[in-house]
Protein backbone atom coordinates (compact mmCIF):
# COMPACT_ATOMS: atom_id res chain seq x y z
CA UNK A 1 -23.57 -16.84 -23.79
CA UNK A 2 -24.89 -18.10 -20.28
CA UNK A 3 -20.95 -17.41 -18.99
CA UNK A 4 -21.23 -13.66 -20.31
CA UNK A 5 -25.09 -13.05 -18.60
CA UNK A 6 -23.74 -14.21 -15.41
CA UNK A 7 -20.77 -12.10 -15.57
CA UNK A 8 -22.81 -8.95 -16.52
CA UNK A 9 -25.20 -9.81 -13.68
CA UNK A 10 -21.91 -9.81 -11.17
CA UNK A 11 -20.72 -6.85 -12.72
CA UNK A 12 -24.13 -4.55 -12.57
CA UNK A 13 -24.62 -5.64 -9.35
CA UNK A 14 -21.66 -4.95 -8.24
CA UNK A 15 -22.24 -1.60 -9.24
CA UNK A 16 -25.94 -1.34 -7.83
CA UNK A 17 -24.09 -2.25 -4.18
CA UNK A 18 -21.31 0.45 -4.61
CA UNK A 19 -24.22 3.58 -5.65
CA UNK A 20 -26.56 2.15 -2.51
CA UNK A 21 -26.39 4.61 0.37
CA UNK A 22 -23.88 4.16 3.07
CA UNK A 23 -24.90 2.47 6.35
CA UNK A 24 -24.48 4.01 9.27
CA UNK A 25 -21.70 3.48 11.43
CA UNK A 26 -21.04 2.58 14.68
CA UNK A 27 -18.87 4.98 16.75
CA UNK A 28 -15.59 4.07 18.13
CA UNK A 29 -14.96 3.70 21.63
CA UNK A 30 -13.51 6.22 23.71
CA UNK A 31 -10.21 7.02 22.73
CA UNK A 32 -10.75 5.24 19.12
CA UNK A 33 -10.78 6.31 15.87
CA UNK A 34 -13.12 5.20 12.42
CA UNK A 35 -10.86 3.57 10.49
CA UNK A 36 -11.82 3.95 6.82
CA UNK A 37 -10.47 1.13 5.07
CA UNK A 38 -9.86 0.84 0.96
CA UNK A 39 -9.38 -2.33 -0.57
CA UNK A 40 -6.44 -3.16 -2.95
CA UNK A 41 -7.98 -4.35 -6.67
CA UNK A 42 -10.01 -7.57 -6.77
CA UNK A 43 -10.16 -8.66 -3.18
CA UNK A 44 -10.72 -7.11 0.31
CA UNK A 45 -7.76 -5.05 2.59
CA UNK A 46 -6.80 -8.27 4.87
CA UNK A 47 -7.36 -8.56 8.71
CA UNK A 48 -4.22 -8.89 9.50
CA UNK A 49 -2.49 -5.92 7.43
CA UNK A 50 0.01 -3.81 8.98
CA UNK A 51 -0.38 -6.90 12.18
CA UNK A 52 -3.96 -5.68 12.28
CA UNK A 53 -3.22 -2.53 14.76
CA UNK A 54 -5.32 -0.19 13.24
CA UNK A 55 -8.55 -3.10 13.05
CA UNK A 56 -8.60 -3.69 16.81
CA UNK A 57 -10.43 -1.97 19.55
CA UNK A 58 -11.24 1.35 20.54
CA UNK A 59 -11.00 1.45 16.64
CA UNK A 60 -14.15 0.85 14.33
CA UNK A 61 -13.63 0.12 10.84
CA UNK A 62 -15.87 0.98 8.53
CA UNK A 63 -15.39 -0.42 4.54
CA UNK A 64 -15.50 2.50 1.83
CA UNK A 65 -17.87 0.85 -0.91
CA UNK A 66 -16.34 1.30 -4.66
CA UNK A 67 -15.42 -1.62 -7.52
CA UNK A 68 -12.33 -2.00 -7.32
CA UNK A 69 -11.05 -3.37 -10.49
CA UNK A 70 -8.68 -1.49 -11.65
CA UNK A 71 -9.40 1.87 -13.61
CA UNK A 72 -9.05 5.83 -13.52
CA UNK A 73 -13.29 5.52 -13.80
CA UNK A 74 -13.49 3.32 -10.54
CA UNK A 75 -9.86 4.91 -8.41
CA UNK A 76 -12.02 8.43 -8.71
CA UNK A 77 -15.56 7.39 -7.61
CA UNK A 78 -13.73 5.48 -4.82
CA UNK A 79 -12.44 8.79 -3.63
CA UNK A 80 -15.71 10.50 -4.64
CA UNK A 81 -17.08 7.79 -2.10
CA UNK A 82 -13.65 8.55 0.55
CA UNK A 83 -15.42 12.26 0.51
CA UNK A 84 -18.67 11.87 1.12
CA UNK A 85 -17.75 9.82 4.16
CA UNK A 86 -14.92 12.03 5.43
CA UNK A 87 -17.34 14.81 5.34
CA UNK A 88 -19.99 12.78 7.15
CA UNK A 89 -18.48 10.86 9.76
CA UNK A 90 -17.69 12.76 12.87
CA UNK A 91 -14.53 12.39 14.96
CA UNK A 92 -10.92 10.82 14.56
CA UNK A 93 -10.62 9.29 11.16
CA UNK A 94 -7.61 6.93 9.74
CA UNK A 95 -7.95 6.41 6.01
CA UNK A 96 -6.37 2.86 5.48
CA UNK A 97 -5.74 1.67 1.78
CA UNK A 98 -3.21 -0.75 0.08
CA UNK A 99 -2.21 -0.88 -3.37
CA UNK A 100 -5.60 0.34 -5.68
CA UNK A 101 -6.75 1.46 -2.24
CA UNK A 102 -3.98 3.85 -1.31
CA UNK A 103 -4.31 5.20 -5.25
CA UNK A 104 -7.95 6.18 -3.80
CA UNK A 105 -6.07 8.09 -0.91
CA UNK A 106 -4.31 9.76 -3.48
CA UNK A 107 -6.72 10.87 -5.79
CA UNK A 108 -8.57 12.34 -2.94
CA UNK A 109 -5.45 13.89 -1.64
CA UNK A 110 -4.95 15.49 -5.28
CA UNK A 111 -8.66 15.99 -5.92
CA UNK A 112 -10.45 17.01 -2.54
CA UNK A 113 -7.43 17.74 -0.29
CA UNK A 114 -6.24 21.34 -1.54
CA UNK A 115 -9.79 22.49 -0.72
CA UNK A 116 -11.27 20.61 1.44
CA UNK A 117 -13.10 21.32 4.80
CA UNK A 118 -12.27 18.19 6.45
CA UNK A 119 -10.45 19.01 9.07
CA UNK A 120 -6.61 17.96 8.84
CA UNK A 121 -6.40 17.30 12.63
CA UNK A 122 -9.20 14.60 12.28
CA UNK A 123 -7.57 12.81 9.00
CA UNK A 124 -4.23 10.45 8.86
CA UNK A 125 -4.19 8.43 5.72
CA UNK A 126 -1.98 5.21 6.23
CA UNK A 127 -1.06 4.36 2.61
CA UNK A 128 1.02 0.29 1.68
CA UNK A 129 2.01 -1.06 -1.62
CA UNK A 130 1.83 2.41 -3.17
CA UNK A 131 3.08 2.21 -6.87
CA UNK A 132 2.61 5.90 -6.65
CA UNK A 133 4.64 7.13 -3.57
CA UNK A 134 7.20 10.14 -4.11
CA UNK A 135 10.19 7.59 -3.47
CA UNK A 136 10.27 4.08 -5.25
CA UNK A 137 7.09 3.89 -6.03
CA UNK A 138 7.81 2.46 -9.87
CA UNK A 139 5.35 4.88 -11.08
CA UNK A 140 7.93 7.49 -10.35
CA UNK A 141 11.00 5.11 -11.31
CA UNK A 142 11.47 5.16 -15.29
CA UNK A 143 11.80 1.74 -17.44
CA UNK A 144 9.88 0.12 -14.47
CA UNK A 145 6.92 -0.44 -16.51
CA UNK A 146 4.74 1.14 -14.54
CA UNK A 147 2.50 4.04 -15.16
CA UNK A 148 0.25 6.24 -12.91
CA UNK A 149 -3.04 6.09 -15.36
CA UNK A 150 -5.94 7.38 -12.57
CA UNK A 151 -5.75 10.89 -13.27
CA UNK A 152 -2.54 12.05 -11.72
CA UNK A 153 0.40 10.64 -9.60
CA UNK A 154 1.00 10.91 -5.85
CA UNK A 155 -0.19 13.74 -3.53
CA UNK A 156 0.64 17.26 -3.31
CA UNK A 157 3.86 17.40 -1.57
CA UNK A 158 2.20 20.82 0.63
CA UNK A 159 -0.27 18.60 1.52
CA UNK A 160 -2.09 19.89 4.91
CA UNK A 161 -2.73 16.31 5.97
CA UNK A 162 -0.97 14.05 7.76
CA UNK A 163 0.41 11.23 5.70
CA UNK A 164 2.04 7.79 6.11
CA UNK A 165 3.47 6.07 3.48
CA UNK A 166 4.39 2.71 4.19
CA UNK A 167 6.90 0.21 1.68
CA UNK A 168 7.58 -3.33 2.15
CA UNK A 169 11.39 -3.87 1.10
CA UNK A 170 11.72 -4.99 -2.34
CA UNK A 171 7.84 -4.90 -2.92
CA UNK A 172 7.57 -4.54 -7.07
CA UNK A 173 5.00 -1.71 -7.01
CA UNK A 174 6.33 0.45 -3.87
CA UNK A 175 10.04 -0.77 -3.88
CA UNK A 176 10.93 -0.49 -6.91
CA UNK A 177 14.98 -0.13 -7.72
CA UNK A 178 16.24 3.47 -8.58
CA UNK A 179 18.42 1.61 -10.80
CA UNK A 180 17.33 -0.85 -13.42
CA UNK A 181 20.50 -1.44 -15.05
CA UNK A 182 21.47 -3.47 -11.82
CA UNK A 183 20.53 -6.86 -13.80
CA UNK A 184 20.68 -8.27 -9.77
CA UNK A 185 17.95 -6.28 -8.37
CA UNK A 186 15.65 -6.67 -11.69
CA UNK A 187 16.25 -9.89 -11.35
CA UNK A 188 15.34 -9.71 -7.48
CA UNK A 189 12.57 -7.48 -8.09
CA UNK A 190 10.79 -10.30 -10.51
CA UNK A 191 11.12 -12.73 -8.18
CA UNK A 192 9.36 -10.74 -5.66
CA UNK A 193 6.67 -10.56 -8.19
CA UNK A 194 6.14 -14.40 -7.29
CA UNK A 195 7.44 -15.19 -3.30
CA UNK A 196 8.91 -12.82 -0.67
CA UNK A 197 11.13 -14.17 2.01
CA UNK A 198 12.31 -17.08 3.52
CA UNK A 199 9.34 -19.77 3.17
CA UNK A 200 6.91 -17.11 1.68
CA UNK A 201 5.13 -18.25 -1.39
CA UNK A 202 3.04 -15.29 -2.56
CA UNK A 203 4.32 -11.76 -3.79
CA UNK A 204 5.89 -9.13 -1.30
CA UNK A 205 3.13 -6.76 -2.35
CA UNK A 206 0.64 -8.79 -0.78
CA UNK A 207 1.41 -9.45 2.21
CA UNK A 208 1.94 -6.73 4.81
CA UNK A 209 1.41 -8.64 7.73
CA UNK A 210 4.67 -8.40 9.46
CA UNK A 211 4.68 -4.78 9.01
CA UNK A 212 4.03 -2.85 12.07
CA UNK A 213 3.13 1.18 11.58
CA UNK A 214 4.60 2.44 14.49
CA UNK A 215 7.69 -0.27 14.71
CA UNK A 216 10.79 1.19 16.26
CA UNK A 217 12.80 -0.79 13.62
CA UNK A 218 11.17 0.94 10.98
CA UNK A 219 13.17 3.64 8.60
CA UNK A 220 11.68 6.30 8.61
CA UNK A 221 11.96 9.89 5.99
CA UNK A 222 9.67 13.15 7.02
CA UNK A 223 9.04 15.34 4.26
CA UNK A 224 6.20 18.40 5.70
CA UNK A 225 3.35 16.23 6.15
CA UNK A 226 4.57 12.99 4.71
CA UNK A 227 6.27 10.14 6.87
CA UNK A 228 7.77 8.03 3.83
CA UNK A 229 8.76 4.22 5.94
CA UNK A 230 10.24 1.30 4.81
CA UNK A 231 8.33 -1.21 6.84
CA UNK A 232 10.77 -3.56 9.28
CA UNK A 233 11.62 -5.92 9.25
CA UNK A 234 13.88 -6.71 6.59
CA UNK A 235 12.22 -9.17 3.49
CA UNK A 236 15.14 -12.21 4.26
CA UNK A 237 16.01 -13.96 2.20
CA UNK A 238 16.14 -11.84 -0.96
CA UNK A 239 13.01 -13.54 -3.54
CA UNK A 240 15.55 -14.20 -5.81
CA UNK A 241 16.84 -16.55 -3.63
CA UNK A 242 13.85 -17.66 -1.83
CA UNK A 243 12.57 -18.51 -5.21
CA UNK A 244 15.86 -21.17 -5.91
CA UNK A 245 15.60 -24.54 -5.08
CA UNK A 246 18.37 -24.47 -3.23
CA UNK A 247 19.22 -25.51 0.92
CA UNK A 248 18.63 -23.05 3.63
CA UNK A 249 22.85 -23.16 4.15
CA UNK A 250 23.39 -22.05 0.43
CA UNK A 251 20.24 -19.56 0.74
CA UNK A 252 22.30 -17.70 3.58
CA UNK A 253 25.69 -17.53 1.63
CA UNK A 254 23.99 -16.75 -1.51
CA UNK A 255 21.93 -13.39 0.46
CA UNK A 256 24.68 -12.27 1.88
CA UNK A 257 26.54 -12.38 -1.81
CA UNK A 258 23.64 -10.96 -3.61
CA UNK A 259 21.96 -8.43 -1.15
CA UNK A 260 25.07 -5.57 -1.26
CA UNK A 261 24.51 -5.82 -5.06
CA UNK A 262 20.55 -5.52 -5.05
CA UNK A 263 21.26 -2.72 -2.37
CA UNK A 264 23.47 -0.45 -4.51
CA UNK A 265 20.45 -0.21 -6.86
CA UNK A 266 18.49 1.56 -4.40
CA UNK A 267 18.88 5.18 -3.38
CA UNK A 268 15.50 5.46 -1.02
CA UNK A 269 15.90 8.29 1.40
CA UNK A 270 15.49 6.45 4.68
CA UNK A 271 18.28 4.01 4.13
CA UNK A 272 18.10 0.36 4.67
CA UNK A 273 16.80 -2.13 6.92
CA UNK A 274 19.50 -4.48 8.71
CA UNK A 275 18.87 -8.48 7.92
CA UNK A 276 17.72 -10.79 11.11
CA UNK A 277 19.93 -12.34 13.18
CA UNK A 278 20.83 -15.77 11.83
């Protein structure tokens, strides 16, 4: 009984912080933009995401308050929130969210965008981990086991604002295999439920911190508005065989078995990234 009051406490006054009014923020420097920054579900957007380009200076970054554990309720007052402060902050605005946080972006793209007076020139939304996006997001992939349950899927494809939607290769949520019959890359695509690449032991969707925006490397697919990129550089080796207990020698002969195969399942419109150098 004590456990449950103190997790009611946490959980009203979680909510009393997300209604209280929002600060005012600082202005960016000359040059600079406010970055608006949505957190994925259950923890904050990290420092270092996308190498942290976006965070540093002229750039001020100001957090858009809303609970983010996930649900439709929460995703659509989080955009509710996104509005209010688009509408109120003046100047150059980049709309930063990963995973729950770029399903915020979304909603407001589906909800506010088609109407909105925002300005379009003042607005690019800079979207990771999407489970959502038009291409591999596994939302849109069927038999993935995912499902877009906050109140639509995706943005309007007319959309008049500018939009970048970023993918980490073979993330679960935003990379998801065309092709699910490919026992390979289901296999692959658990694993990266669990490690990424070589000597990474958390999931590929949560770590985007070797993903640069603006990376030459990257692949890239413009559709009106959209920018759809699949973040260089390449996740090496494939999780399925980072997650083996098996030595680095075997690890290379065993990607460069299993990646053609995991490959073919894919059919993403910007292609491929090339591995590393050994």
């Amino acid at each position: 009984m004590k456990m449950l009051r103190v997790a009611l406490a946490l959980l009203f006054g979680m909510s009393a912080a997300i209604s209280a009014p929002i600060p005012a923020a600082a202005a960016p420097g000359p040059g600079g933009a406010t970055v608006l920054t949505l957190a994925p579900a259950f923890g904050p957007l990290d420092g270092n995401w996308l190498r942290g380009e976006l965070f540093a200076a002229p750039n001020e970054v100001v957090k858009v308050p809303y609970n983010n554990f996930p649900g439709a309720t929460n995703t659509n007052k989080g955009a509710d929130k996104l509005n209010e402060m688009l509408r109120s902050i003046p100047g150059t605005k980049i709309v930063a969210g990963h995973s729950q946080g770029a399903q915020v972006a979304d909603a407001w793209l589906r909800r506010y965008g088609p109407t909105s007076d925002v300005d379009p020139a003042t607005v690019t939304f800079v979207m990771t981990g999407d489970l959502e996006s038009k291409y591999n997001g596994c939302a849109n992939v069927p038999g993935s086991g995912c499902v877009a349950a906050y109140g639509g899927n995706g943005f309007p494809d007319d959309t008049p604002y500018t939009v970048k939607v970023i993918a980490r290769q073979y993330d679960y949520f935003a990379d998801c295999p065309n092709d699910l019959s490919n026992a390979d890359a289901k296999k692959n695509r658990s694993a990266a439920s669990l490690v990424g690449g070589k000597g990474e032991l958390k999931p590929v969707h949560n770590d985007y911190s070797k993903i640069g925006l603006d990376d030459p490397a990257n692949k890239t697919f413009v559709e009106g508005n959209a920018t759809y990129i699949l973040g260089a550089p390449a996740t090496y080796f494939l999780p399925m065989v980072t997650q083996q207990w098996t030595p680095n020698s075997q690890k290379i002969g065993d990607d460069a078995r299993l990646r053609p195969i995991v490959e073919s399942a894919y059919t993403r419109p910007m292609g491929t990234l090339p591995i590393p150098a050994a």
